[in-house]
N, C-alpha and C. Protein backbone atom coordinates (compact mmCIF):
# COMPACT_ATOMS: atom_id res chain seq x y z
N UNK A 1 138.31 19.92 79.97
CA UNK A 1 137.19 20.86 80.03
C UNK A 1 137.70 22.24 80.41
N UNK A 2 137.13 23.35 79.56
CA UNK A 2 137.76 24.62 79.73
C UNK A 2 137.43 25.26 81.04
N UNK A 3 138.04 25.92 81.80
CA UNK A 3 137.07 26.52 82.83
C UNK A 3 135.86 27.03 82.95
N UNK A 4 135.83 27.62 82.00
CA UNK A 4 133.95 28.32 81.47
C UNK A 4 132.91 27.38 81.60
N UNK A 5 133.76 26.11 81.05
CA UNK A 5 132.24 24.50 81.25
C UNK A 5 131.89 24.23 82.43
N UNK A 6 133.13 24.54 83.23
CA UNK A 6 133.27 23.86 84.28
C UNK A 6 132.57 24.74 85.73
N UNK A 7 132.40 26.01 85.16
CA UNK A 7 132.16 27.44 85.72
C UNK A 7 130.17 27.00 85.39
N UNK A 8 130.27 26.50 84.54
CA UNK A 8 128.39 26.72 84.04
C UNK A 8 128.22 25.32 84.62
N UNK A 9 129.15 24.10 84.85
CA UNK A 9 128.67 23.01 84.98
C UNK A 9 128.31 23.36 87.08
N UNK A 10 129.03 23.77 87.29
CA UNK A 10 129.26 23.91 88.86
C UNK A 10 127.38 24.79 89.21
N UNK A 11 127.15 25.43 88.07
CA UNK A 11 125.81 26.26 88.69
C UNK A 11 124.92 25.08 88.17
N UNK A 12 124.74 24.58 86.90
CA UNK A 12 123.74 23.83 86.91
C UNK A 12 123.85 22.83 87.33
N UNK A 13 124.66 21.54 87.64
CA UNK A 13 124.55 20.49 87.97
C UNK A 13 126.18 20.76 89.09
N UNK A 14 125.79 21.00 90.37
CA UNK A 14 126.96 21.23 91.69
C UNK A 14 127.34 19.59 91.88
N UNK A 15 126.27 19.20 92.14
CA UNK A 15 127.00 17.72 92.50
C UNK A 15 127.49 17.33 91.68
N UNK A 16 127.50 16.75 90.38
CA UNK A 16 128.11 16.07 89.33
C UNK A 16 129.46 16.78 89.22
N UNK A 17 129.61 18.08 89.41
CA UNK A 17 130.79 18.57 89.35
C UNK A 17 131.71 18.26 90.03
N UNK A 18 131.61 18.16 91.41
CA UNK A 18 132.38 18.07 92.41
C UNK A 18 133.10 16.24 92.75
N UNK A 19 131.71 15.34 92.35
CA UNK A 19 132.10 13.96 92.46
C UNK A 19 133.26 14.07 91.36
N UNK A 20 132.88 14.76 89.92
CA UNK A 20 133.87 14.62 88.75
C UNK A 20 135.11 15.53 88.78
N UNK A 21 135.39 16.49 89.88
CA UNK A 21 136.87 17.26 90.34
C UNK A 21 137.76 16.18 91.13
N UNK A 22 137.16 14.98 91.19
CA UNK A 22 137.87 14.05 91.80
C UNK A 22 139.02 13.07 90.68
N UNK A 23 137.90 13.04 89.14
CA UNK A 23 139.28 12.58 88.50
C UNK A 23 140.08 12.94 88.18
N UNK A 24 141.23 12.13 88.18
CA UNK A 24 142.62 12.90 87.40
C UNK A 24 142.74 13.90 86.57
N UNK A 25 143.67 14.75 87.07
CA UNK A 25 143.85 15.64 86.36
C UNK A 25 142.41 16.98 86.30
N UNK A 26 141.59 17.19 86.58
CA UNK A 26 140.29 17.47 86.40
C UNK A 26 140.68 18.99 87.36
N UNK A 27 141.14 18.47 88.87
CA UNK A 27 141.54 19.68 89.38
C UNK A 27 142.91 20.58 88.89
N UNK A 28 142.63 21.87 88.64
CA UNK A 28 144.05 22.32 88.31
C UNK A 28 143.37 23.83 88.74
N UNK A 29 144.84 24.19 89.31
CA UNK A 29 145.41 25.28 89.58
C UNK A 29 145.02 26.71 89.14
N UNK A 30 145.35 26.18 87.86
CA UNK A 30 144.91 27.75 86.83
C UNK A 30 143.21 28.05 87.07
N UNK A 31 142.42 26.83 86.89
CA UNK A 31 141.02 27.17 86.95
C UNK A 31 140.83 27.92 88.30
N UNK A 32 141.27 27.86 89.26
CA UNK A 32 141.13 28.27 90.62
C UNK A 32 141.57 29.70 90.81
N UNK A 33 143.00 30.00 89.86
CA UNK A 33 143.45 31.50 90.07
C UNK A 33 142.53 32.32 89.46
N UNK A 34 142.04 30.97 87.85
CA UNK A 34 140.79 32.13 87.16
C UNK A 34 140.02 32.62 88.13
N UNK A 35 139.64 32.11 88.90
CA UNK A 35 137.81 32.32 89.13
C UNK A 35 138.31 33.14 90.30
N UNK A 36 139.32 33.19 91.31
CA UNK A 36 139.46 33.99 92.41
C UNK A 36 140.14 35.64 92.10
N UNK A 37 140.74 35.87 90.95
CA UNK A 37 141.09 36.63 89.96
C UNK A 37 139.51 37.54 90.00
N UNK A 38 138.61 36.62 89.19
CA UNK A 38 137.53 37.17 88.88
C UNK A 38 136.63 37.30 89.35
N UNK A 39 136.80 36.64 90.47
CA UNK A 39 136.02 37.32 92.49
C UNK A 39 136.54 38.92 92.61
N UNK A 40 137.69 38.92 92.44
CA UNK A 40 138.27 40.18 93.01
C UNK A 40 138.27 41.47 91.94
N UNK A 41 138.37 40.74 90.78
CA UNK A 41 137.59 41.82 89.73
C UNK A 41 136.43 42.17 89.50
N UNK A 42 135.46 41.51 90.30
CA UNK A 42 133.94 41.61 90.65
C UNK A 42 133.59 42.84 91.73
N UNK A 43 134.42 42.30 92.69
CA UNK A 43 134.06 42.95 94.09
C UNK A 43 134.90 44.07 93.80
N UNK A 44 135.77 44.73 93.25
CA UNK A 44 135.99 45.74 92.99
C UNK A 44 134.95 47.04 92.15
N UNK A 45 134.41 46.10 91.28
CA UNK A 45 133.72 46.84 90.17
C UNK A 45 132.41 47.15 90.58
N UNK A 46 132.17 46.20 91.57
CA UNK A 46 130.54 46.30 92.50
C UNK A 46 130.75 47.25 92.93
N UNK A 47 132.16 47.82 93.87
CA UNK A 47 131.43 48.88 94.60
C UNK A 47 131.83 50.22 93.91
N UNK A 48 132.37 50.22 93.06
CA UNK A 48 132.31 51.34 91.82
C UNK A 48 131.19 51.19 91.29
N UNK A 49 130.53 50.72 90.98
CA UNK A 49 129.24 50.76 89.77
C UNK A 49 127.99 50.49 90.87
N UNK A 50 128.02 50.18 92.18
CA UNK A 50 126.64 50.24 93.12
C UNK A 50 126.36 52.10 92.89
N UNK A 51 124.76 51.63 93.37
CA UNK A 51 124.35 52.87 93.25
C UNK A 51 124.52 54.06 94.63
N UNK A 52 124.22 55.42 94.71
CA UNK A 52 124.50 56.38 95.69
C UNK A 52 124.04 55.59 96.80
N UNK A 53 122.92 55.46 96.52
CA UNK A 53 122.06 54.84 98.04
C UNK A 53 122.28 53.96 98.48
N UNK A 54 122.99 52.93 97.92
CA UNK A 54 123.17 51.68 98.40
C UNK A 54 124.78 51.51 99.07
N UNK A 55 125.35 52.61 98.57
CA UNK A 55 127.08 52.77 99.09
C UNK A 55 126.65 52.90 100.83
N UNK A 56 127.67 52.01 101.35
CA UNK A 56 128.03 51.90 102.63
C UNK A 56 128.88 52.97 103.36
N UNK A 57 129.71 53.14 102.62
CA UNK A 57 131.21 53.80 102.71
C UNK A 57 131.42 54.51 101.78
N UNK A 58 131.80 55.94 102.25
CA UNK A 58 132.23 56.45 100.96
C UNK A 58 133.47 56.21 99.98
N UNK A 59 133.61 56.94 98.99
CA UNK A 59 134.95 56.31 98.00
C UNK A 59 136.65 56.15 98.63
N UNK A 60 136.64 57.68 99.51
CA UNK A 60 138.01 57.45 100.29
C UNK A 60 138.26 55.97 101.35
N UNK A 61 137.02 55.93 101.86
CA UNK A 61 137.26 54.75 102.60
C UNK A 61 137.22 53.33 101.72
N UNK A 62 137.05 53.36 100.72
CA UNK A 62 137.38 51.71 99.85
C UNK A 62 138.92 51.83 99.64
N UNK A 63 139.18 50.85 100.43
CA UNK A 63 140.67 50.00 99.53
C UNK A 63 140.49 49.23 98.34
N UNK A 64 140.95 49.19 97.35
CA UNK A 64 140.67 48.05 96.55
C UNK A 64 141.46 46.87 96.91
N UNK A 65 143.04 47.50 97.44
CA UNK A 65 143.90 46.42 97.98
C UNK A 65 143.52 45.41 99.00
N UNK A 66 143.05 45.83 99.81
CA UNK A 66 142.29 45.61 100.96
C UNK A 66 141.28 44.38 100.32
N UNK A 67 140.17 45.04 99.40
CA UNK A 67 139.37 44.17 99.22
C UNK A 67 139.59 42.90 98.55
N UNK A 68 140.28 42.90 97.76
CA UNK A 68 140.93 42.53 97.04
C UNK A 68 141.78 41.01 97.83
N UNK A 69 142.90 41.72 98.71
CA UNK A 69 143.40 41.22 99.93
C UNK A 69 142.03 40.26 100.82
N UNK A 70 141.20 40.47 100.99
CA UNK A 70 140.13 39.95 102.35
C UNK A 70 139.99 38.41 101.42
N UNK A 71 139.00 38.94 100.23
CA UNK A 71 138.66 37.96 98.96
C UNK A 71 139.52 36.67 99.43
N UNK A 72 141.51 36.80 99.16
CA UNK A 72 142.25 35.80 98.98
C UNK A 72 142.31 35.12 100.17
N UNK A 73 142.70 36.42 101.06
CA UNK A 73 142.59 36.02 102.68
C UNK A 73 141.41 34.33 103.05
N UNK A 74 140.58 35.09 102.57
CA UNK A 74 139.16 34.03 103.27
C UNK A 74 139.20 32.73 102.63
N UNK A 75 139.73 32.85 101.18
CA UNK A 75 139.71 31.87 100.21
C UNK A 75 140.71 30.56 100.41
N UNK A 76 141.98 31.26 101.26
CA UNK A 76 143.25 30.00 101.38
C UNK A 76 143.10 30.11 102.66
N UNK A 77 142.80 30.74 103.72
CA UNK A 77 142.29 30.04 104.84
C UNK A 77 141.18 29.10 105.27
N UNK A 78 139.86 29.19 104.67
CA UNK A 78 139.47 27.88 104.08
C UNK A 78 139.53 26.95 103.77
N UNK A 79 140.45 27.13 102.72
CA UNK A 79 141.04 26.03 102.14
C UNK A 79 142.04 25.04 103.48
N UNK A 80 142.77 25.82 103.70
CA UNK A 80 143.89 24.98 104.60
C UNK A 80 143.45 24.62 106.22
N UNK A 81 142.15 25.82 106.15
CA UNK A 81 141.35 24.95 107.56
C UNK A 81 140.63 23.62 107.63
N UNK A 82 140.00 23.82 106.32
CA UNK A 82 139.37 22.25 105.52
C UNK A 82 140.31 21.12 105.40
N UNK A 83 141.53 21.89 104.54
CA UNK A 83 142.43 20.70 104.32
C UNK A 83 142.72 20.01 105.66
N UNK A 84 143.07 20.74 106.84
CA UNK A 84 143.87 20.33 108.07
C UNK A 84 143.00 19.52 108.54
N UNK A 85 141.56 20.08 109.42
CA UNK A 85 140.80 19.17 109.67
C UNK A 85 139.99 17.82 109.07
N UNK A 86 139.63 18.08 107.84
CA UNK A 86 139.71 17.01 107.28
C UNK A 86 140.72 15.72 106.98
N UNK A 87 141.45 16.06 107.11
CA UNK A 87 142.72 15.35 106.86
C UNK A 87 142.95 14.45 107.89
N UNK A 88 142.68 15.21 109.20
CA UNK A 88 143.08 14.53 110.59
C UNK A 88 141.61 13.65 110.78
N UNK A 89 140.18 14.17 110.25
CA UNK A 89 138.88 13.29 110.62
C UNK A 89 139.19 12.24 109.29
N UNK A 90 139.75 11.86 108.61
CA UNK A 90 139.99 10.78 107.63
C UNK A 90 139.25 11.57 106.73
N UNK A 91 139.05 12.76 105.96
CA UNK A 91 138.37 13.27 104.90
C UNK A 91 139.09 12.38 103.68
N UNK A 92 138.70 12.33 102.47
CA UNK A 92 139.22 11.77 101.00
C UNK A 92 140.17 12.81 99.89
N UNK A 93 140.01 14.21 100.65
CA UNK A 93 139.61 15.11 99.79
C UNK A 93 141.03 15.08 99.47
N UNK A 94 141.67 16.00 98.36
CA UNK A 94 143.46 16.21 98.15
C UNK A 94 143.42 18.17 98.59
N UNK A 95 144.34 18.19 98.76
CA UNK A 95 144.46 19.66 99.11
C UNK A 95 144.06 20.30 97.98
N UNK A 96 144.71 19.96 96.98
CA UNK A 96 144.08 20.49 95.36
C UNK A 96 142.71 20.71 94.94
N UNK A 97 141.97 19.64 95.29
CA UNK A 97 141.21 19.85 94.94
C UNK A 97 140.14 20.31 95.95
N UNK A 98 140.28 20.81 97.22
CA UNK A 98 139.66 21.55 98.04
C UNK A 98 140.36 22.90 97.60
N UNK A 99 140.75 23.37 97.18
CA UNK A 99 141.45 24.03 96.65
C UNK A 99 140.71 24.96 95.56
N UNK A 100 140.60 23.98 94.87
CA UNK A 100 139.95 24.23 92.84
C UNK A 100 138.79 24.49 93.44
N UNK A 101 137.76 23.00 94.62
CA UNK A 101 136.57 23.27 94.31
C UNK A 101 136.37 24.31 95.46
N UNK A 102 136.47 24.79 96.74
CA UNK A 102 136.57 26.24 96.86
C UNK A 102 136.44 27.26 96.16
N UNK A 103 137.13 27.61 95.18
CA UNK A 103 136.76 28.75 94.28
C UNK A 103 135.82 28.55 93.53
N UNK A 104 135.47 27.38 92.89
CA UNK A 104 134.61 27.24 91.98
C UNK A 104 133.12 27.71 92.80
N UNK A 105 132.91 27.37 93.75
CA UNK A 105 132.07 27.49 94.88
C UNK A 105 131.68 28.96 95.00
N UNK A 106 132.34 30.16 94.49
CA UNK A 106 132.31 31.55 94.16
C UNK A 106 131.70 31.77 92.37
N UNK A 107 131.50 30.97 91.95
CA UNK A 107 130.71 31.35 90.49
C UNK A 107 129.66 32.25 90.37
N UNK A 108 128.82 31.58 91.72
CA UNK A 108 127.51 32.70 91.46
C UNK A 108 127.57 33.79 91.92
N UNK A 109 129.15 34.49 92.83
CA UNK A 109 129.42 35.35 93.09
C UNK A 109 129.57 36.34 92.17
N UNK A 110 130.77 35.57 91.07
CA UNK A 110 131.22 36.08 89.84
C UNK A 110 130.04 36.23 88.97
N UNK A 111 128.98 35.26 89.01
CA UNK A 111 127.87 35.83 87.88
C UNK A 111 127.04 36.92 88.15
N UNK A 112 126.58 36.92 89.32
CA UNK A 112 125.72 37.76 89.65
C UNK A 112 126.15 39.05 90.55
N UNK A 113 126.73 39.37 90.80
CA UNK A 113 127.11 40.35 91.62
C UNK A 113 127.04 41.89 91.10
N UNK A 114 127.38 41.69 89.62
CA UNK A 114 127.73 43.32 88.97
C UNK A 114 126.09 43.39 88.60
N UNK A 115 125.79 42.63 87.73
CA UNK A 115 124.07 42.97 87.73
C UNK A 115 123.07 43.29 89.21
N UNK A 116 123.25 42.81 89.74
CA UNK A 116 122.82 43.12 91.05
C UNK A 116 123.67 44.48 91.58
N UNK A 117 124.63 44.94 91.16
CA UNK A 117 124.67 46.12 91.43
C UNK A 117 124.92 46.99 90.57
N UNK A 118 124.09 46.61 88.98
CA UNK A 118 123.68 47.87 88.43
C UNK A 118 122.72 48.32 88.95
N UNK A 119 121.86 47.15 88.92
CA UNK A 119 120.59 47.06 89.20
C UNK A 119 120.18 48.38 90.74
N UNK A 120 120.82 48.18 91.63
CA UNK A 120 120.73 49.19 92.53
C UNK A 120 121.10 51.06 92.41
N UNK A 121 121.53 50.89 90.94
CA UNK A 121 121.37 52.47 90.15
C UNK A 121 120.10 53.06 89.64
N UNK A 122 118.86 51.64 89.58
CA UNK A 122 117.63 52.32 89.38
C UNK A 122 117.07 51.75 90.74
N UNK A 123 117.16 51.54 91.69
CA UNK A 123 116.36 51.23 92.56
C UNK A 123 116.74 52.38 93.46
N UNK A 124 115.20 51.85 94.41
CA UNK A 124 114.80 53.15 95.39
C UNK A 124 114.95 52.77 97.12
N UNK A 125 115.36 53.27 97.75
CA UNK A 125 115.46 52.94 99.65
C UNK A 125 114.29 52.06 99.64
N UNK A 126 113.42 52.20 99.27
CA UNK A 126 111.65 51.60 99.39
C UNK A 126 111.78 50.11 99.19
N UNK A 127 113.06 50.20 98.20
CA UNK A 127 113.23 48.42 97.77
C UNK A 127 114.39 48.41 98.25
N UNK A 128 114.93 48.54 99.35
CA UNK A 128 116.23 47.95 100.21
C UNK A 128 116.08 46.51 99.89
N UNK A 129 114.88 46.15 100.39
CA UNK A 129 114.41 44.57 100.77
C UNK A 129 114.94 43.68 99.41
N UNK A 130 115.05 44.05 98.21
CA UNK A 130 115.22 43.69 96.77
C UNK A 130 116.02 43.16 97.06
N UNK A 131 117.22 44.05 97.17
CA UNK A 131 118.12 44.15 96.95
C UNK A 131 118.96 43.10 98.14
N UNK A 132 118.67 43.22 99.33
CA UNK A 132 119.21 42.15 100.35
C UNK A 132 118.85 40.68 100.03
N UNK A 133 117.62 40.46 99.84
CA UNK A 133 117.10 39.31 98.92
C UNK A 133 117.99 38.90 97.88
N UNK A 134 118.11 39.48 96.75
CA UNK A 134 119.04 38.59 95.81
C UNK A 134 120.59 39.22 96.53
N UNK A 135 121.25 39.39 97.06
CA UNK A 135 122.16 39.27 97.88
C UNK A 135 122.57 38.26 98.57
N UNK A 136 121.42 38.02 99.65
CA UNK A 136 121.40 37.13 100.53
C UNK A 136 120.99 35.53 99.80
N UNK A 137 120.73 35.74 98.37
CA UNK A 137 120.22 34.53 97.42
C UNK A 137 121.84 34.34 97.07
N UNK A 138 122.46 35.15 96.61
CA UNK A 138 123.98 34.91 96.30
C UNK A 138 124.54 33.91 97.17
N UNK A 139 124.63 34.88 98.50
CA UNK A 139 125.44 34.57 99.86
C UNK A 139 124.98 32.74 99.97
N UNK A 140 124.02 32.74 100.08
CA UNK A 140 123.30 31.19 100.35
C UNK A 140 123.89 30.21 99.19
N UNK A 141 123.40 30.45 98.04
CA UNK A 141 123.98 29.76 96.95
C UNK A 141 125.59 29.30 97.18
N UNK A 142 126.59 30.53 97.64
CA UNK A 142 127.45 30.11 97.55
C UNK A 142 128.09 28.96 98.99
N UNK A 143 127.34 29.63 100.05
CA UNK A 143 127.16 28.67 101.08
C UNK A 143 127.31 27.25 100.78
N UNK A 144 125.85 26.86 99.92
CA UNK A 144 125.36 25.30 99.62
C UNK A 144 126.80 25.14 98.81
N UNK A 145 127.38 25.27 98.06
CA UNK A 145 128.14 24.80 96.97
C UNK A 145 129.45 24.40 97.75
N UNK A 146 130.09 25.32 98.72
CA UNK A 146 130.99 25.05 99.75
C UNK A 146 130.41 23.91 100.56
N UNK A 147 129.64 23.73 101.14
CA UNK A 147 129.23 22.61 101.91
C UNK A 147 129.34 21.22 100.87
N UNK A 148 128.57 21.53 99.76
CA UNK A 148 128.21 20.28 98.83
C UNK A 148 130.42 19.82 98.83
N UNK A 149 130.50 20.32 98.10
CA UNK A 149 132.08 20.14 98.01
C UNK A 149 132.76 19.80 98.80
N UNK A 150 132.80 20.25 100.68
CA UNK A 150 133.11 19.74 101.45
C UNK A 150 132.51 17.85 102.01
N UNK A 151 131.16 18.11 101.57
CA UNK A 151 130.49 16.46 101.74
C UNK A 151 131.09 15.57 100.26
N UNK A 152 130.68 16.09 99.49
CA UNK A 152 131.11 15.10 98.68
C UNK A 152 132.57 14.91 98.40
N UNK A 153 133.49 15.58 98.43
CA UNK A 153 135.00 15.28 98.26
C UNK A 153 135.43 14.58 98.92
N UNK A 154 135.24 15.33 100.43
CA UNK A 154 135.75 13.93 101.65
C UNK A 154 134.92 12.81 102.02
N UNK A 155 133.78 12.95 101.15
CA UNK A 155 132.56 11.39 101.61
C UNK A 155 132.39 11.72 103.20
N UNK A 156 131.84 12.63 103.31
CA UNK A 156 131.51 12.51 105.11
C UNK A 156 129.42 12.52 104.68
N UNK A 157 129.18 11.99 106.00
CA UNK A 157 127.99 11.87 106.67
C UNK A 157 127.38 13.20 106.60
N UNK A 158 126.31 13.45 107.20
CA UNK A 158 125.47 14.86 107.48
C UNK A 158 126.20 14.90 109.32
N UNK A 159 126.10 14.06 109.56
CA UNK A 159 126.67 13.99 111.36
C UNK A 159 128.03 14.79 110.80
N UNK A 160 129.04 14.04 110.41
CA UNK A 160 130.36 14.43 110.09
C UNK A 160 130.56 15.88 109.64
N UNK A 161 129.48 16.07 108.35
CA UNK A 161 129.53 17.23 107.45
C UNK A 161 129.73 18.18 108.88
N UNK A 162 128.76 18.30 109.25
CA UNK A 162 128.44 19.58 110.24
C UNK A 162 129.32 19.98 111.22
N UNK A 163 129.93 18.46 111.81
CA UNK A 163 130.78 18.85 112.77
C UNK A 163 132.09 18.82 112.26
N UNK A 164 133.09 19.09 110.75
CA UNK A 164 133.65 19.54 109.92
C UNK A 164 133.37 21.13 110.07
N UNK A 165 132.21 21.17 109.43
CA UNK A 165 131.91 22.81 108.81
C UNK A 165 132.58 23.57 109.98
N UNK A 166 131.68 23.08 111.02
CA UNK A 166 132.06 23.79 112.38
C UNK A 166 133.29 24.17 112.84
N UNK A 167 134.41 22.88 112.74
CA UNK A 167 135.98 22.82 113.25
C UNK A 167 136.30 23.84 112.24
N UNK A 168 136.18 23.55 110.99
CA UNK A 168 136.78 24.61 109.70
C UNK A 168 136.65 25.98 110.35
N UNK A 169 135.41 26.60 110.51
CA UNK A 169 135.02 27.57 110.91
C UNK A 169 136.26 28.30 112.21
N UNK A 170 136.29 27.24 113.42
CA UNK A 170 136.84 28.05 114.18
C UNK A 170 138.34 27.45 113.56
N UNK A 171 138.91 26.86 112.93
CA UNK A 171 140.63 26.37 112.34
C UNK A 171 140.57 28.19 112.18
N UNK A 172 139.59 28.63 111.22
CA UNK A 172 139.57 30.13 110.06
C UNK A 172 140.24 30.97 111.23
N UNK A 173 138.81 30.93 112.28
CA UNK A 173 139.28 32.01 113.66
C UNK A 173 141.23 31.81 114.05
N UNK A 174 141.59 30.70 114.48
CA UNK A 174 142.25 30.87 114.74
C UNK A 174 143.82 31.02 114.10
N UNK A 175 143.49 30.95 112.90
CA UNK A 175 144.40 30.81 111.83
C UNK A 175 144.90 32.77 111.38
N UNK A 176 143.67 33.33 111.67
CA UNK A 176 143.33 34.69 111.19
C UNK A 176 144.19 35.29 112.70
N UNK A 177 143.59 34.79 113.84
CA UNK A 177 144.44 34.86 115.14
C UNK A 177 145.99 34.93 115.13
N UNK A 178 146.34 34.26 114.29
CA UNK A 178 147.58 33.97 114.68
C UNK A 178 148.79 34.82 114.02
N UNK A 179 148.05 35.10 112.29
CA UNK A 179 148.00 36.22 111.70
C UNK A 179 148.33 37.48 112.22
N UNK A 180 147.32 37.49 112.96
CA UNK A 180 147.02 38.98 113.28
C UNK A 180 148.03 39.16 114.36
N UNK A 181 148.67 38.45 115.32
CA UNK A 181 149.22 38.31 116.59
C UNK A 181 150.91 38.46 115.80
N UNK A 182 151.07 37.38 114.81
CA UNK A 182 152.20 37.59 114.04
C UNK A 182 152.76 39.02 113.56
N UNK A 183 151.62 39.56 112.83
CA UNK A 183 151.62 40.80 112.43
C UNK A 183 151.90 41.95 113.29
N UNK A 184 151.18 42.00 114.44
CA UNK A 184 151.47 42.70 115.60
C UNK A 184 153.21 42.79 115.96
N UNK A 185 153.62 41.37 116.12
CA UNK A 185 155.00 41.52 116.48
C UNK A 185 155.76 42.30 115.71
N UNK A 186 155.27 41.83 114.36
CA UNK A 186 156.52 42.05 113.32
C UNK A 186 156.46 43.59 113.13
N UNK A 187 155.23 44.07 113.55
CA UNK A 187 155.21 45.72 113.26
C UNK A 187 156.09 46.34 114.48
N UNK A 188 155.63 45.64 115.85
CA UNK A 188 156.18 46.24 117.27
C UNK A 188 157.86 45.97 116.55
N UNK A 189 158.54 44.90 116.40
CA UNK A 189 159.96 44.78 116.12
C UNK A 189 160.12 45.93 114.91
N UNK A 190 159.61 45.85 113.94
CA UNK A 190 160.42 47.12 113.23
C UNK A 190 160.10 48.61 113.76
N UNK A 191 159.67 49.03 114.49
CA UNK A 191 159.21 50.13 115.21
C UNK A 191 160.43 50.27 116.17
N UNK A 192 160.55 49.25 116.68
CA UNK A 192 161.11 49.30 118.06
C UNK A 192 163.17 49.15 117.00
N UNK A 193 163.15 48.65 116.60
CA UNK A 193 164.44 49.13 115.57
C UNK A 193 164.82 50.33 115.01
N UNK A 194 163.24 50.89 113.93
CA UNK A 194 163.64 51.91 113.47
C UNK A 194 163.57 52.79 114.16
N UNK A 195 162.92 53.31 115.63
CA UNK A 195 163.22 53.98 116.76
C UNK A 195 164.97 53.88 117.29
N UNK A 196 165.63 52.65 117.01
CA UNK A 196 166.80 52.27 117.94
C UNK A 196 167.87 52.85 117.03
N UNK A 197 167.42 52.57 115.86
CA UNK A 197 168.49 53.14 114.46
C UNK A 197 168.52 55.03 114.70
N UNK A 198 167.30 55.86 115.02
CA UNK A 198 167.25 56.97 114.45
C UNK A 198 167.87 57.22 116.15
N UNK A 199 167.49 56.74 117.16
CA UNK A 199 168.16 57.18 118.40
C UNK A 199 169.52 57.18 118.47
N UNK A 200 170.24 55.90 117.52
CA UNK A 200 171.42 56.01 117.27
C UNK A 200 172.08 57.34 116.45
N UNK A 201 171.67 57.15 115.61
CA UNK A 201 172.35 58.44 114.38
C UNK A 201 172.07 59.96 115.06
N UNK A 202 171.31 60.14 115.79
CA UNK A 202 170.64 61.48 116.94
C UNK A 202 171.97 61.41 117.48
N UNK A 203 172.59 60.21 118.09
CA UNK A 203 173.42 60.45 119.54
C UNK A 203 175.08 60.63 118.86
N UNK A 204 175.04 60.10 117.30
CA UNK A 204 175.98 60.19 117.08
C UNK A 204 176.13 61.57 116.41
């Protein structure tokens, strides 16, 4: 099945999809770079093509790298917070295919997002409310589809589901933690070098 089927099968029928990312071969790789590819070619183009009023930030302050960057960020920390904890509560799931169905779980991101922000080139402050509404209809949608995928892959309970979602959630925190703490060093060490290098060549 091409990704595109599999992209329309995930919005109209979520469950059938996800029980059927379980057979062989079914999860793959490429479908996953598609669709996170085309998250990030979304969320780029949204905030170029949103309208005056609805911009947050002006143009100097968008990174695209950045955004671009957050997208993947959130997407494989997820993934490997799910994978970990699940793994250790007896989940079913394969890394792969928490993996595949993760992204797939972003479709209605990819469908709807640029229309929803043409759409805010004819709208008025008066209809903020519109506009947060099918937003917040996105945001939710993609919610349920991550959850569905997390219950049905690893076969957990509604008891289980929740107290999963939850561990995932803070695995993310502290995974992003550790990141960030890593990062810190590695900036303080080359600072604290290329300070030691230029103090050198000064004295010599």
């Amino acid at each position: 099945m091409s990704t595109w089927k599999m992209a329309g099968q995930v919005l109209a029928h979520p469950l059938d999809f996800y029980y059927d990312l379980q057979e062989p071969g079914r999860a793959r790789y490429r479908d996953a770079f598609v669709l996170i590819a085309l998250a990030i070619v979304v969320r780029i183009l949204s905030l170029s093509l949103s309208g005056f009023l609805f911009q947050r930030r002006e143009a100097y302050e968008i990174s695209f790298v950045t955004e671009g960057v957050s997208i993947l960020v959130l997407w494989l920390t997820w993934t490997i917070a799910n994978w970990g904890i699940s793994t250790i509560q007896e989940g079913e799931g394969k890394f792969k295919e928490i993996l595949v169905g993760s992204a797939f779980a972003l479709t209605p991101y990819v469908v709807l997002t640029l229309p929803i922000s043409l759409l805010t080139n004819v709208l008025s402050m008066r209809e903020w409310s519109v506009y947060l509404f099918l937003s917040g209809f996105v945001f939710v949608w993609v919610a349920f589809l991550l959850i569905m995928k997390v219950k049905i892959v690893h076969d957990f309970n509604l008891y289980k589901l929740l107290f999963i979602l939850f561990l995932t959630l803070v695995g993310m925190l502290i995974i992003w933690f550790v990141i960030v703490l890593f990062y810190g060093l590695v900036n303080q060490a080359v600072h604290f070098i290329t300070g030691l290098v230029t103090e050198i060549r000064f004295r010599l």
